[in-house]
C-alpha atoms as a PDB file:
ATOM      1  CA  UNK A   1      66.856 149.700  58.170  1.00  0.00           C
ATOM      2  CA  UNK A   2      65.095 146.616  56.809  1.00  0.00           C
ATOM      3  CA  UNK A   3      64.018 145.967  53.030  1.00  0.00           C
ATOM      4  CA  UNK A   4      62.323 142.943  51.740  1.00  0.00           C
ATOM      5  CA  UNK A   5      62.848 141.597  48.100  1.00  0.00           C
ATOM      6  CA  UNK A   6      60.012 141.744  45.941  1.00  0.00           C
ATOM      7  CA  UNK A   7      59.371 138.034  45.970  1.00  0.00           C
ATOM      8  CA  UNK A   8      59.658 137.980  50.236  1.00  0.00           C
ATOM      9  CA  UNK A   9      62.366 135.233  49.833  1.00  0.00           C
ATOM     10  CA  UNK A  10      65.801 137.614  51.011  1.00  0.00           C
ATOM     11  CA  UNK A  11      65.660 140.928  53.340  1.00  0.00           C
ATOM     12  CA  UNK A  12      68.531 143.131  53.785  1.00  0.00           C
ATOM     13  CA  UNK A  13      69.534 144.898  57.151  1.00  0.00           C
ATOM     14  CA  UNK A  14      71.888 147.730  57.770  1.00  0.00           C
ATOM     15  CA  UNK A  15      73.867 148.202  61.020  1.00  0.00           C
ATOM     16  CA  UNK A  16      76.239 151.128  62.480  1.00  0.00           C
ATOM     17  CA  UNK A  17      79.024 151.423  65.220  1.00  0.00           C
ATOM     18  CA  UNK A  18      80.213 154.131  66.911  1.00  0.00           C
ATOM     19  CA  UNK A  19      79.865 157.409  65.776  1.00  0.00           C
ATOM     20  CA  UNK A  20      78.967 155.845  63.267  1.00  0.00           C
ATOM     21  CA  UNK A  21      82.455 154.548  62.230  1.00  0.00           C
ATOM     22  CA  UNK A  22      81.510 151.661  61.001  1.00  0.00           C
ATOM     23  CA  UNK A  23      78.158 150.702  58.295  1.00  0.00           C
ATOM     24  CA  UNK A  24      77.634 147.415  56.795  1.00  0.00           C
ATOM     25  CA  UNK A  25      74.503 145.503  54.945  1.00  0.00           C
ATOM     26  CA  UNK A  26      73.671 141.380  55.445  1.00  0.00           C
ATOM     27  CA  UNK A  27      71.352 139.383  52.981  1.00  0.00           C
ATOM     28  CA  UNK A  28      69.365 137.624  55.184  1.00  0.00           C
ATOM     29  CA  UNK A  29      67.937 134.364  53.182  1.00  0.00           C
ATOM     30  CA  UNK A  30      63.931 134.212  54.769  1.00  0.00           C
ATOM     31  CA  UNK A  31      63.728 130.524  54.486  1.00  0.00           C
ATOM     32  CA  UNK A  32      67.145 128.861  56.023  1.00  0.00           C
ATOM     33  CA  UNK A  33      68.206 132.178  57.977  1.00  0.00           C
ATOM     34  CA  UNK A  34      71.319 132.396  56.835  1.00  0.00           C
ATOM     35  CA  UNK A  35      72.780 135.661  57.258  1.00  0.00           C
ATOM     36  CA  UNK A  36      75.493 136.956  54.648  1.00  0.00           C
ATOM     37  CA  UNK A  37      77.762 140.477  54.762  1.00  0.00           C
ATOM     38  CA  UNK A  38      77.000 141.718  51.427  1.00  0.00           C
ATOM     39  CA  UNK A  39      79.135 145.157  52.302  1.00  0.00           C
ATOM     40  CA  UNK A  40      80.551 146.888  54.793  1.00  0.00           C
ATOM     41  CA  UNK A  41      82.977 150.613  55.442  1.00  0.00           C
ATOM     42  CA  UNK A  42      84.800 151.702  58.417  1.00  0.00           C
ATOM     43  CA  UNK A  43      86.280 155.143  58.998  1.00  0.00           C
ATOM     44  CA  UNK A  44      89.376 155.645  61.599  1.00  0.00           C
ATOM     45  CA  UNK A  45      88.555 159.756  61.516  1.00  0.00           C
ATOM     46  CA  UNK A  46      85.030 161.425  60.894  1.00  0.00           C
ATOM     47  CA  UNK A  47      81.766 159.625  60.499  1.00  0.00           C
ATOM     48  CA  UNK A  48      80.168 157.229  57.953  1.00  0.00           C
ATOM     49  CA  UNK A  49      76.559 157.048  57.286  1.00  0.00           C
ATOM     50  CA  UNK A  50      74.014 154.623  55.194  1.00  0.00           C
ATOM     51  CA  UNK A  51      71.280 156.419  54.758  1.00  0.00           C
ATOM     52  CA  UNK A  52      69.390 153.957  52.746  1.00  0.00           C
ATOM     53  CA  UNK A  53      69.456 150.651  50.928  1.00  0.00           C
ATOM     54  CA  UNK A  54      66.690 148.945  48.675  1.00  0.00           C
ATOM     55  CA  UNK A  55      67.137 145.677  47.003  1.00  0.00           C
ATOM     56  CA  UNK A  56      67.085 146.314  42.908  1.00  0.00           C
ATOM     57  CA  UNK A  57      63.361 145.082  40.932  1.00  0.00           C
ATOM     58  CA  UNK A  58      65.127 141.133  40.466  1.00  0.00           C
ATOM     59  CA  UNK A  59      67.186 140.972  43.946  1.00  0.00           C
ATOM     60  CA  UNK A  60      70.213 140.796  42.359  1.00  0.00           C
ATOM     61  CA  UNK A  61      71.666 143.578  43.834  1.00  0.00           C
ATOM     62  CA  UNK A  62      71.234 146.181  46.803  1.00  0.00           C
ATOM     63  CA  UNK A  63      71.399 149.671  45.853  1.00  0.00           C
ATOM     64  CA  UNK A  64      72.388 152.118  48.827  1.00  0.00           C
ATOM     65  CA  UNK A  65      73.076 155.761  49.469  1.00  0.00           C
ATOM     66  CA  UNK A  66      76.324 156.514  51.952  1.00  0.00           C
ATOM     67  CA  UNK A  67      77.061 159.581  53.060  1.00  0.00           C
ATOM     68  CA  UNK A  68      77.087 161.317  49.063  1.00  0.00           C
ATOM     69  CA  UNK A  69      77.322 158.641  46.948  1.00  0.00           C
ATOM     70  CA  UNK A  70      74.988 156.013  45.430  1.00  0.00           C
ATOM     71  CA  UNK A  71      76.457 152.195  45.386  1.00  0.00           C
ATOM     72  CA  UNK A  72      75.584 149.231  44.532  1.00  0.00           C
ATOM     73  CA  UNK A  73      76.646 145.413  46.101  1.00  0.00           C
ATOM     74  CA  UNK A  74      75.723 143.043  44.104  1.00  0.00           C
ATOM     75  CA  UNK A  75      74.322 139.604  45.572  1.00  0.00           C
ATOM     76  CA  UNK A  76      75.249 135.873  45.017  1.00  0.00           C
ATOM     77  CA  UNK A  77      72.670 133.649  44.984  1.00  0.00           C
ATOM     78  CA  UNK A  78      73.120 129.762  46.241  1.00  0.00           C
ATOM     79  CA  UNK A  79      72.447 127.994  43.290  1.00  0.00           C
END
């Protein structure tokens, strides 16, 4: 899963382990490449799944759907 901010400057990328057990989502800054865990859930029993994530119309935040429920992580931009 890969979305890029309106503006092209930040992406965001999911990832999974195991069955899934595990989901998390990094801010990805285009221009340095720094890399930044904005979220992440682990599960000892049953599964977890991210089934999408979009970055919000300013970047500001990340809203994602997991499993039933729509979140939101909000971002921290470097000043």
């Amino acid at each position: 899963m890969l979305d890029l901010s309106y503006d092209g400057n930040l992406a965001i990328t999911a990832g999974l382990r195991g069955a899934p057990t595990a989901v998390w989502l990094d801010k990805i800054d285009i221009t340095t490449g720094e890399r930044l865990r904005v979220y992440e859930k682990s599960v000892e029993h049953g599964q977890v799944f991210l089934h999408s994530a979009r970055f919000d119309h300013d970047a500001k935040s990340v809203v994602f759907l997991q499993d039933t429920e729509t979140l939101r992580a909000w971002l921290h931009r470097p000043s």
